[in-house]
N, C-alpha and C. Protein backbone atom coordinates (compact mmCIF):
# COMPACT_ATOMS: atom_id res chain seq x y z
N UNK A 1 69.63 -34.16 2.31
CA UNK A 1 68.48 -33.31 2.17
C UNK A 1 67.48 -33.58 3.27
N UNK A 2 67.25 -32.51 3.64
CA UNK A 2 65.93 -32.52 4.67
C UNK A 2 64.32 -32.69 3.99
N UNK A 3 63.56 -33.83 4.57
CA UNK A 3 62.65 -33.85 3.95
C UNK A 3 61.33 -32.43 4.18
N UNK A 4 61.50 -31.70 4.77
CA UNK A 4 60.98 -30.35 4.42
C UNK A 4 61.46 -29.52 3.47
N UNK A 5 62.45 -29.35 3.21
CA UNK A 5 62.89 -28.99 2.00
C UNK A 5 62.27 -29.92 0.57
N UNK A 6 62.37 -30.96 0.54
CA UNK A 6 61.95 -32.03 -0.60
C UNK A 6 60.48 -31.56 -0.87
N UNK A 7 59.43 -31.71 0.71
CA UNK A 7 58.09 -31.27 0.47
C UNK A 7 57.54 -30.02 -0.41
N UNK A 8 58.60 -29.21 0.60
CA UNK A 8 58.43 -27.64 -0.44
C UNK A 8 58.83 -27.49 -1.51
N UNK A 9 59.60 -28.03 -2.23
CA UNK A 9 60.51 -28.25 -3.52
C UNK A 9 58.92 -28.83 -4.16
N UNK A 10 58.65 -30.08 -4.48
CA UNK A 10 57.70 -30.55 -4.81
C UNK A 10 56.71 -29.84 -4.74
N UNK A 11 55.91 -29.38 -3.76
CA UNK A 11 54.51 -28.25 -3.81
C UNK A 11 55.14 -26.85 -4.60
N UNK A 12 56.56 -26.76 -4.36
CA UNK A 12 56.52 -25.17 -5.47
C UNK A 12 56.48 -26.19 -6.76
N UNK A 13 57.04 -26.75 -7.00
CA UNK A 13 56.37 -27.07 -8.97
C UNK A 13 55.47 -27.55 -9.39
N UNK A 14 54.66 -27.83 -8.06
CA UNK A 14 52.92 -28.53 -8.56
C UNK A 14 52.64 -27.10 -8.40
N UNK A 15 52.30 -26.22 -7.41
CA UNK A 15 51.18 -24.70 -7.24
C UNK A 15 51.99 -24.01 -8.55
N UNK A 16 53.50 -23.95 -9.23
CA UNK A 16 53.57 -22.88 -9.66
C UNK A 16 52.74 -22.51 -11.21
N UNK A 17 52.46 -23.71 -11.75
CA UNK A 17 51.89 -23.33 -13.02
C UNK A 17 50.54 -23.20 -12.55
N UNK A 18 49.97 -23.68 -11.66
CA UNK A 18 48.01 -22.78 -11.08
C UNK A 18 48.25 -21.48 -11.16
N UNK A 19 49.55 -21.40 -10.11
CA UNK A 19 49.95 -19.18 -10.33
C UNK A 19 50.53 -18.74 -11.41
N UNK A 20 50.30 -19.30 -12.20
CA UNK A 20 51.20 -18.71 -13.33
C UNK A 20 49.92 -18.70 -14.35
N UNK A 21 48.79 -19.96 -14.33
CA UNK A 21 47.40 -19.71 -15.09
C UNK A 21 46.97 -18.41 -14.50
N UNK A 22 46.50 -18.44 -13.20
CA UNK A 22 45.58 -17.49 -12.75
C UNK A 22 46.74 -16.50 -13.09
N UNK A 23 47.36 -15.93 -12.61
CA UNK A 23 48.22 -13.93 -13.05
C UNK A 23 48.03 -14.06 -14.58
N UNK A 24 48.18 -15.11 -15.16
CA UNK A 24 47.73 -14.60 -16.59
C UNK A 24 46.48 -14.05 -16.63
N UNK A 25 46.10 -15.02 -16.31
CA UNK A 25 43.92 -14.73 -16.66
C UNK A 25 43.67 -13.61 -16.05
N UNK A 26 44.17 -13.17 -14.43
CA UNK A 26 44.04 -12.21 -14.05
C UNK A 26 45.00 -10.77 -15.09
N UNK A 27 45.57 -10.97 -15.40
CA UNK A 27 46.45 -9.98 -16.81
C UNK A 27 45.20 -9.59 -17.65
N UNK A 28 45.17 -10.33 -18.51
CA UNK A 28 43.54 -10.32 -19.20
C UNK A 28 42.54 -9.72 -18.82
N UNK A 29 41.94 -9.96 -17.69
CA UNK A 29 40.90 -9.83 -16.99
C UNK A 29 40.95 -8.03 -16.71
N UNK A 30 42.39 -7.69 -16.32
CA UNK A 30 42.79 -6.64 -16.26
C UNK A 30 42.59 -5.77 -17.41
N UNK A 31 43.19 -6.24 -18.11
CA UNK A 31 42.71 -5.65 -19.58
C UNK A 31 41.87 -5.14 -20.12
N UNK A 32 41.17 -6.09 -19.86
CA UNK A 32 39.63 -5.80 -20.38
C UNK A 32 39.09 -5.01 -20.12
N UNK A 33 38.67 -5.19 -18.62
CA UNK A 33 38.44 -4.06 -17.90
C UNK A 33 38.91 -2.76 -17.07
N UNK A 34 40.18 -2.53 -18.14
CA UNK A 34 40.47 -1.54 -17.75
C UNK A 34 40.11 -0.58 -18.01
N UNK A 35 38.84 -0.02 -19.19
CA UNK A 35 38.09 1.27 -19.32
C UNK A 35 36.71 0.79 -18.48
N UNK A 36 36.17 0.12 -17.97
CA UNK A 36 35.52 0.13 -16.85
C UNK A 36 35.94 0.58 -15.63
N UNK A 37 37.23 0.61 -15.16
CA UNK A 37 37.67 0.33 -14.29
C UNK A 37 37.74 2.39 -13.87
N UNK A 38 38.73 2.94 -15.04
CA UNK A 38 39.06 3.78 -15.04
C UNK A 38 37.29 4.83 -15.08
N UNK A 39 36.06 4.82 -15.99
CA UNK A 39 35.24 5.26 -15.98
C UNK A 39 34.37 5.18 -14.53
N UNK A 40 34.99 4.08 -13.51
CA UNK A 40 34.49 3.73 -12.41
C UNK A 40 35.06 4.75 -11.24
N UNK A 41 36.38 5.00 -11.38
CA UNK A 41 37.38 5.66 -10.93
C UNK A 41 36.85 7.50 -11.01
N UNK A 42 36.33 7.46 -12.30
CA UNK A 42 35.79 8.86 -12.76
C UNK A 42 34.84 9.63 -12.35
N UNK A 43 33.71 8.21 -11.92
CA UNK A 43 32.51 8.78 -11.46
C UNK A 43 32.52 8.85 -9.84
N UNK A 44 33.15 8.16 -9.27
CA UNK A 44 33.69 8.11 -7.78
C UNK A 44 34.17 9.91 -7.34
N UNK A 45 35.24 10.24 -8.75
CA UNK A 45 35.76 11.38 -8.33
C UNK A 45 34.50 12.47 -8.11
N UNK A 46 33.48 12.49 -9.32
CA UNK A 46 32.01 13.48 -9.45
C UNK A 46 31.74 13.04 -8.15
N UNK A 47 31.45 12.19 -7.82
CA UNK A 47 30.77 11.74 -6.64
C UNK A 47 31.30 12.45 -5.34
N UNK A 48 32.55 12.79 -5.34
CA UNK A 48 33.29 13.03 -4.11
C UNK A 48 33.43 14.74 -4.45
N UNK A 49 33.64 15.35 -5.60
CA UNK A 49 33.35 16.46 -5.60
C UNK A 49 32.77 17.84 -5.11
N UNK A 50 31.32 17.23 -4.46
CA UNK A 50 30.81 18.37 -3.75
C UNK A 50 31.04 17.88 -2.17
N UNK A 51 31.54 16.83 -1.88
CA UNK A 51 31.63 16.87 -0.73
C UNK A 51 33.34 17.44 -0.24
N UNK A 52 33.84 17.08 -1.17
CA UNK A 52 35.46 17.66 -1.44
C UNK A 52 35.16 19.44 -1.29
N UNK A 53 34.26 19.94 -2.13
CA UNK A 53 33.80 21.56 -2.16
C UNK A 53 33.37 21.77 -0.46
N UNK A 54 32.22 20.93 0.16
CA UNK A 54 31.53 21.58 0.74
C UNK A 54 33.20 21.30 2.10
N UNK A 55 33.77 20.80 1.57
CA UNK A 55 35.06 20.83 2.75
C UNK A 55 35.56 21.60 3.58
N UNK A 56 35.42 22.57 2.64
CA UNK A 56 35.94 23.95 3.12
C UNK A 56 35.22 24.48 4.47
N UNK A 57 33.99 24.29 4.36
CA UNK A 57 33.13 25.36 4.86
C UNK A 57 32.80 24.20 6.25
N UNK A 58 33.46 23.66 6.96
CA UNK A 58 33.89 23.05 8.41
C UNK A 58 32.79 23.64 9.63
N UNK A 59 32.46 24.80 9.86
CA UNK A 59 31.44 24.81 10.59
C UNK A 59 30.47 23.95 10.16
N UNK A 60 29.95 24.18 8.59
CA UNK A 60 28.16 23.34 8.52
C UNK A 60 28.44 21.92 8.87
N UNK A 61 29.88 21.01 8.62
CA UNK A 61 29.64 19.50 8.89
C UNK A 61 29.68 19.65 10.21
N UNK A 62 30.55 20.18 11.26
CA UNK A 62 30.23 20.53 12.54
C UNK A 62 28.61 20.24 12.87
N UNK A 63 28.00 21.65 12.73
CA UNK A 63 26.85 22.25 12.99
C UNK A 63 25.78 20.90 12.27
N UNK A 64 25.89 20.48 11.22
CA UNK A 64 24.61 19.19 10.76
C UNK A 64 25.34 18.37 11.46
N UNK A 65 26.03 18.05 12.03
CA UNK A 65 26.60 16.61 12.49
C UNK A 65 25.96 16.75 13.92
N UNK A 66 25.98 18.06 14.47
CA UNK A 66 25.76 17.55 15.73
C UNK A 66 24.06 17.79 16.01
N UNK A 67 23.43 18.27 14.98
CA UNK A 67 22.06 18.52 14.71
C UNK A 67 21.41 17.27 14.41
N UNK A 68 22.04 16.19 13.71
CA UNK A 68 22.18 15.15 13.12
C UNK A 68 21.98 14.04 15.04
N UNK A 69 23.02 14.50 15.46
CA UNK A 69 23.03 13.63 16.75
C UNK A 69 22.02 14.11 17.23
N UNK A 70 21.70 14.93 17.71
CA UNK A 70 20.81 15.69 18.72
C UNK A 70 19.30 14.78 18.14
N UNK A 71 19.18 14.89 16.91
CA UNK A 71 17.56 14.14 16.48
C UNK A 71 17.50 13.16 16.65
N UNK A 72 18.92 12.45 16.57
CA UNK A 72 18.88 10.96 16.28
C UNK A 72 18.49 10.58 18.17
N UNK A 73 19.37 10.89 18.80
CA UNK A 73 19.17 10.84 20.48
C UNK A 73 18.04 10.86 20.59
N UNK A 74 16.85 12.19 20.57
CA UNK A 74 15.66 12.71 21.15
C UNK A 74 14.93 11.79 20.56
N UNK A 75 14.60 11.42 19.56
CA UNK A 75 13.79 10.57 18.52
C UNK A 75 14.05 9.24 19.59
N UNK A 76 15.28 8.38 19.27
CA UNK A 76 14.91 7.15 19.91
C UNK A 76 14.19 7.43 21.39
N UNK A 77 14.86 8.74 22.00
CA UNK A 77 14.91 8.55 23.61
C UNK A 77 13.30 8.33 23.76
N UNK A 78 12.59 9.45 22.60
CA UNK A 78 11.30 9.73 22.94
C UNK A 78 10.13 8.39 22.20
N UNK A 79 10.95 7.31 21.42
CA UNK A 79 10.13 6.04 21.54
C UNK A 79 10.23 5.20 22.53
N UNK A 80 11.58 5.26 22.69
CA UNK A 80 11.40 4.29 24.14
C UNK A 80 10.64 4.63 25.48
N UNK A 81 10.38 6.11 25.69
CA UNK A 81 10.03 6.11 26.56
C UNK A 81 8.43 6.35 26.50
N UNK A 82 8.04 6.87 25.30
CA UNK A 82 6.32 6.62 24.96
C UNK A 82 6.08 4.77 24.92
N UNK A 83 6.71 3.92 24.60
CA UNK A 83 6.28 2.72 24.93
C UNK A 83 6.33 2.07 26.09
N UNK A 84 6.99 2.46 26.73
CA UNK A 84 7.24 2.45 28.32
C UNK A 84 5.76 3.16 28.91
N UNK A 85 5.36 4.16 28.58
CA UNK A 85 4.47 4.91 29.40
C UNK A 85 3.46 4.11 29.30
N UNK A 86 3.12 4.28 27.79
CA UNK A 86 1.90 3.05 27.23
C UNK A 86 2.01 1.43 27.65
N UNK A 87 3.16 0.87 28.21
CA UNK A 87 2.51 -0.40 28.61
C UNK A 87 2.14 -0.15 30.16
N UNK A 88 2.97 0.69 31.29
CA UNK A 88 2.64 0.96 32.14
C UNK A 88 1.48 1.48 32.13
N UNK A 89 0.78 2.06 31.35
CA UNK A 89 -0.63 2.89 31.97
C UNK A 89 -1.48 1.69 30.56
N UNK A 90 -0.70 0.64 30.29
CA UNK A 90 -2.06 -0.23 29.89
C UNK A 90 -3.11 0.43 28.72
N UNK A 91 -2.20 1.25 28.15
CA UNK A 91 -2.67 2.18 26.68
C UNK A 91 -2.35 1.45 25.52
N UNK A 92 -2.52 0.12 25.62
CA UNK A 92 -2.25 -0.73 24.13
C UNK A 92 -3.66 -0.72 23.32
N UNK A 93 -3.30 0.00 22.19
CA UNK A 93 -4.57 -0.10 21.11
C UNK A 93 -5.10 -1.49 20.72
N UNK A 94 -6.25 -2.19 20.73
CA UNK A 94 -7.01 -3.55 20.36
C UNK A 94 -7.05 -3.00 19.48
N UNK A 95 -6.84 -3.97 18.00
CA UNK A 95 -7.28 -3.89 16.90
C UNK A 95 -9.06 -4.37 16.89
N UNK A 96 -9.73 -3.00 16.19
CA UNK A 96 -10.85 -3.16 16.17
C UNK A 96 -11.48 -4.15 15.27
N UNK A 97 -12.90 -4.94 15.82
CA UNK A 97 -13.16 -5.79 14.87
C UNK A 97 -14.51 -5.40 14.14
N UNK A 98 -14.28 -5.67 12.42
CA UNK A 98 -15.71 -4.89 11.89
C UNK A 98 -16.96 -5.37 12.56
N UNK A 99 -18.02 -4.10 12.62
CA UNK A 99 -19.39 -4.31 12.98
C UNK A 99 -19.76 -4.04 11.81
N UNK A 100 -20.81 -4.99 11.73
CA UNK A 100 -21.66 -5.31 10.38
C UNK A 100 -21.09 -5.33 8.77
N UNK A 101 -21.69 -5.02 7.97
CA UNK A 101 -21.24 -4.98 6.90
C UNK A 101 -20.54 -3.96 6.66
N UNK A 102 -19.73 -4.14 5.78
CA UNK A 102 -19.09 -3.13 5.02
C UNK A 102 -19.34 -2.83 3.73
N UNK A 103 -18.89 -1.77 2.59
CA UNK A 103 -19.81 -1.15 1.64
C UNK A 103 -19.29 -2.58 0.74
N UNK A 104 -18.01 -3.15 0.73
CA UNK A 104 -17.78 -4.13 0.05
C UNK A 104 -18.59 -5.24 -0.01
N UNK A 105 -19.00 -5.91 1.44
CA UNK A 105 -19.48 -6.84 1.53
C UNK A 105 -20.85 -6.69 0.56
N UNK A 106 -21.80 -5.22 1.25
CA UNK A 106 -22.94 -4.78 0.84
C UNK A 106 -22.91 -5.16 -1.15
N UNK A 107 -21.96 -4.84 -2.04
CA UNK A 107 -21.80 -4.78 -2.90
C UNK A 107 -21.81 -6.31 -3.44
N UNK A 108 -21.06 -6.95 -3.05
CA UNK A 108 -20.65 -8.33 -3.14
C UNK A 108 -21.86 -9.16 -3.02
N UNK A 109 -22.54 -8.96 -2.30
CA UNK A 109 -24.08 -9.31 -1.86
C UNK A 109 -25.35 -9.40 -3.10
N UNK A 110 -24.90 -7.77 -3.52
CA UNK A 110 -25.99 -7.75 -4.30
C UNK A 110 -25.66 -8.27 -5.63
N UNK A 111 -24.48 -7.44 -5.88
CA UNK A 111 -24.26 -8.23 -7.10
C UNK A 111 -24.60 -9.90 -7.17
N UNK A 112 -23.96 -10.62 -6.32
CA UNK A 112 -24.36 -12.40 -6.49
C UNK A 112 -26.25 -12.25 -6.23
N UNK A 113 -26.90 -11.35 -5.54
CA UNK A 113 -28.63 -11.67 -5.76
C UNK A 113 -28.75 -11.14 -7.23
N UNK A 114 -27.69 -10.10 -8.04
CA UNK A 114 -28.19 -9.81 -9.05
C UNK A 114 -28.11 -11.58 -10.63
N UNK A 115 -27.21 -11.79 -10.32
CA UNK A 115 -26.60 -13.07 -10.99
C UNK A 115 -27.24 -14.25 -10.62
N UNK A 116 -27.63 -14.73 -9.42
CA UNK A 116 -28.50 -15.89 -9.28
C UNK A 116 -29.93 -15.75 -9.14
N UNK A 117 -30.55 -16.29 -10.60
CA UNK A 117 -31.88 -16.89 -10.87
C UNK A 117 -32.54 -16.64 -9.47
N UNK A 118 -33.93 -16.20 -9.14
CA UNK A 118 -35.10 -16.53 -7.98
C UNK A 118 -35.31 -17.94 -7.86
N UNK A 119 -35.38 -17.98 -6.50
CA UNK A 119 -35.98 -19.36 -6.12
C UNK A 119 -37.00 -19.47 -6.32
N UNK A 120 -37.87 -20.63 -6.39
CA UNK A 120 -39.34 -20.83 -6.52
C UNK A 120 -39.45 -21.59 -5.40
N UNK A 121 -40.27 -21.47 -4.51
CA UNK A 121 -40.47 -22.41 -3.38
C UNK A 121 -41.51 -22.98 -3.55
N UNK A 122 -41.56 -23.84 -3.32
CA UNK A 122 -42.63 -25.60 -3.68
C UNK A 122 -42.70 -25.68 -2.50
N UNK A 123 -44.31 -26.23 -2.09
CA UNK A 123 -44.13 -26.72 -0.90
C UNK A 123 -43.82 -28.28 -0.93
N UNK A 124 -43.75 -28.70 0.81
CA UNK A 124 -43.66 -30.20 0.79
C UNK A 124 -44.24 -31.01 1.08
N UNK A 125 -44.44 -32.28 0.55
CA UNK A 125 -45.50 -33.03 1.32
C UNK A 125 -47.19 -32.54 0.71
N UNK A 126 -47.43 -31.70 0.55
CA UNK A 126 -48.80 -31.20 0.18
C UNK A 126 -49.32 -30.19 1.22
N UNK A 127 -48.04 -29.56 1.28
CA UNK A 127 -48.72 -28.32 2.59
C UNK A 127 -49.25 -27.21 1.60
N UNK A 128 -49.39 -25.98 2.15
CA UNK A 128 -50.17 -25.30 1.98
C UNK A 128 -49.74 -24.32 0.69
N UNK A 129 -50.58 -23.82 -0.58
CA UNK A 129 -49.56 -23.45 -2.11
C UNK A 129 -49.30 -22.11 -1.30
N UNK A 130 -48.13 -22.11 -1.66
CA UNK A 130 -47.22 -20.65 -2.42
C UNK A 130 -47.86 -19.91 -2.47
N UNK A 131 -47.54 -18.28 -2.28
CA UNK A 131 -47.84 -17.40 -2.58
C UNK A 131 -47.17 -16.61 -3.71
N UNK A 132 -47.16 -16.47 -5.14
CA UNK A 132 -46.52 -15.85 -5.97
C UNK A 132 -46.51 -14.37 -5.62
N UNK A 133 -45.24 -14.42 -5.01
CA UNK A 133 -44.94 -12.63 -4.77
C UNK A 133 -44.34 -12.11 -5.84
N UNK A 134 -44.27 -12.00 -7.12
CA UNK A 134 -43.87 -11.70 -8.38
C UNK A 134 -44.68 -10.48 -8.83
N UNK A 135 -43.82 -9.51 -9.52
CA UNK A 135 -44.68 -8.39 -9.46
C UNK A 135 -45.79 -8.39 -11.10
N UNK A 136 -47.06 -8.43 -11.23
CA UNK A 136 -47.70 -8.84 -12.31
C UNK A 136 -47.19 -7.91 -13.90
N UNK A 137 -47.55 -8.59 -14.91
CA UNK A 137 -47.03 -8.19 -16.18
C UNK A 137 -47.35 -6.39 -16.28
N UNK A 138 -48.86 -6.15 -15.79
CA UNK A 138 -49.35 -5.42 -16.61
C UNK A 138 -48.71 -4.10 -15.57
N UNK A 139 -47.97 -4.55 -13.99
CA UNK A 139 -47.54 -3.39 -13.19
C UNK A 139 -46.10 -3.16 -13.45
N UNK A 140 -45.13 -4.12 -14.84
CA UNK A 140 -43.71 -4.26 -15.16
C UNK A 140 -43.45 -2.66 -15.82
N UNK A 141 -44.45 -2.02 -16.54
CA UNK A 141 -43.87 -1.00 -17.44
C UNK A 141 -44.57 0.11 -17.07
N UNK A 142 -45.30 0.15 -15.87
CA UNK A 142 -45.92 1.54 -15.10
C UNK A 142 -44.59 2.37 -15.10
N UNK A 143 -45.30 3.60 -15.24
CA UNK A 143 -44.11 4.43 -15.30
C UNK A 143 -44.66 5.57 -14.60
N UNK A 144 -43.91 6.50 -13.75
CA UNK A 144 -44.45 7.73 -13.13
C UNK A 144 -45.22 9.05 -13.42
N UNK A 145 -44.10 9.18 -15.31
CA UNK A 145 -44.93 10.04 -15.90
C UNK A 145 -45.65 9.66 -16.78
N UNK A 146 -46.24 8.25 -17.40
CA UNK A 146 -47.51 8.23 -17.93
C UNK A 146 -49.03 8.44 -16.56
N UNK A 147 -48.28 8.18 -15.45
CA UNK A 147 -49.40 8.22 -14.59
C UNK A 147 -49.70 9.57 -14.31
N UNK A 148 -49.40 11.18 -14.73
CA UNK A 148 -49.47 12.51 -13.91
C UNK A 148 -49.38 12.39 -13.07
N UNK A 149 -48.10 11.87 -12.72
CA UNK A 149 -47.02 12.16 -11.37
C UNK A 149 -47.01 13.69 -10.77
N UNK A 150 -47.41 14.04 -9.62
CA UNK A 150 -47.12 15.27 -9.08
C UNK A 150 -48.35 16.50 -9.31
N UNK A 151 -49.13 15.50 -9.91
CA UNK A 151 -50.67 16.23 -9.96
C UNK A 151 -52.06 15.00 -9.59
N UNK A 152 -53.13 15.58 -9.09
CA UNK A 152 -54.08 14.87 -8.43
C UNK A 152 -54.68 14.77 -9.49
N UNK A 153 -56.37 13.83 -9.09
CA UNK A 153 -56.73 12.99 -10.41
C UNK A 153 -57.49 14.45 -11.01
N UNK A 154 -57.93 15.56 -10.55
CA UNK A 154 -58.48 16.96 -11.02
C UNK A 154 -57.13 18.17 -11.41
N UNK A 155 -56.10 17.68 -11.55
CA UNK A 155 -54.96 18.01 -11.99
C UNK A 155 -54.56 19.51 -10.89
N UNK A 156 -54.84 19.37 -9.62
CA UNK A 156 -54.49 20.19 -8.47
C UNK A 156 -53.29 19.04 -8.04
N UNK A 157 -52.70 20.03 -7.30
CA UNK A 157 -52.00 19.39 -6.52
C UNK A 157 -52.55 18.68 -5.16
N UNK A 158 -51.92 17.35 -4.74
CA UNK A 158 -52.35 16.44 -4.03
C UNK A 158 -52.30 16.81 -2.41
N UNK A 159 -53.66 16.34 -1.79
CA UNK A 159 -53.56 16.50 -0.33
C UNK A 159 -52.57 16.65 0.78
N UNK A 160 -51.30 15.32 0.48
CA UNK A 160 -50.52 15.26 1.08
C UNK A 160 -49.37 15.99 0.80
N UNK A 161 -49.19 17.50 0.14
CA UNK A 161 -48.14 17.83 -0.08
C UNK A 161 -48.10 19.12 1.16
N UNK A 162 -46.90 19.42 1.49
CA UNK A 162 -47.26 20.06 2.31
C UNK A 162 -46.53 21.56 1.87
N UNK A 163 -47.35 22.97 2.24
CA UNK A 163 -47.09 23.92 1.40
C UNK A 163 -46.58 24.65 2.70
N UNK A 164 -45.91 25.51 2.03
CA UNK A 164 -44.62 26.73 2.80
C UNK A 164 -45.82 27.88 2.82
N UNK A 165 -45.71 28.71 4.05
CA UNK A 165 -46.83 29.90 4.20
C UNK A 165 -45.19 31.18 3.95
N UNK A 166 -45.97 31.52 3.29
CA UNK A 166 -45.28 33.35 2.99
C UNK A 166 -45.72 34.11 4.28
N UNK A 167 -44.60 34.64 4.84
CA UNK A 167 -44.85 35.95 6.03
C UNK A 167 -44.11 37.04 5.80
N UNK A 168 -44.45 37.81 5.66
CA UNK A 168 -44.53 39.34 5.13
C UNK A 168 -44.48 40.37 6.87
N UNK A 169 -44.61 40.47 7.51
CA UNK A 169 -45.37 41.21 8.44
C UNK A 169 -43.96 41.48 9.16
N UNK A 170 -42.34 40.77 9.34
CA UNK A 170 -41.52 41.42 10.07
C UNK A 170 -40.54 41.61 8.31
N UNK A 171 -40.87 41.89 7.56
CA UNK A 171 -39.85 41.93 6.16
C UNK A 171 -38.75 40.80 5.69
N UNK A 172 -39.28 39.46 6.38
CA UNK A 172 -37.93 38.49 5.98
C UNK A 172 -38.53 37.89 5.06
């Protein structure tokens, strides 16, 4: 006996019962899923259906196919060559950076002056007192219309309003 023969003799009766587990399991496995398999098979066919229909009609895949190329060509041709133009003529957009506030910030702002308490400023050392800029009790609940807002203290209307003249003389 040739010891290649002996080798192979030996490895077929160690591998053959691994192939003989797995084609079972694979048997099974088969089994199981064989109404998956077949419902998989089913929907493939729907799937292929209208393109199976639109078969017939050989000009339109023609005609979109090469309509299909034609965009696809012009489209890239015409990015590559707008970015080309733009670095040559030095047309790169800077991302702009905000000036001043924005309505967010503005918001953000007030709200936190609305939420944090007034400072009181003390002086230091014994410099010179404070001025209480606080608006007094008795000016908290003035109101516009207990005051006859929009009439003078003789209940005319006030100096500074300024009145519209009527002209009559061309009919407008």
């Amino acid at each position: 006996m040739d010891y290649l023969s002996v080798a192979l003799t030996v490895l077929y009766y160690i591998a053959y019962p691994i192939f003989f587990v797995l084609s079972l399991l694979l048997s099974i496995l088969a089994i199981v899923t064989a109404p998956l398999l077949y419902l998989g098979y089913y929907f493939l066919c729907g799937l292929w259906y209208p393109i199976h229909f639109l078969g017939k009609f050989e000009t339109l895949y023609i005609f979109f196919g090469v309509a299909v190329l034609i965009g696809v060509l012009t489209g890239t041709s015409l990015h590559y060559a707008s970015g080309f133009i733009i670095s040559v003529l030095n047309l790169e957009s800077q991302r702009e950076e905000p000036r001043g506030r924005t309505l967010a910030s503005f918001r953000r702002n007030k709200q936190r002056k609305m939420e944090d308490p007034p400072l009181k400023l003390e002086p230091k050392f014994g410099g010179l007192p404070m001025i209480d800029l606080t608006p007094k009790e008795e000016y908290m609940e003035w109101e516009w219309s207990k005051q006859g807002r929009g009439k003078g203290r003789n209940g005319l209307i006030p100096p500074n309003t300024i009145l519209e003249e009527d002209s009559t003389e061309d009919g407008f």
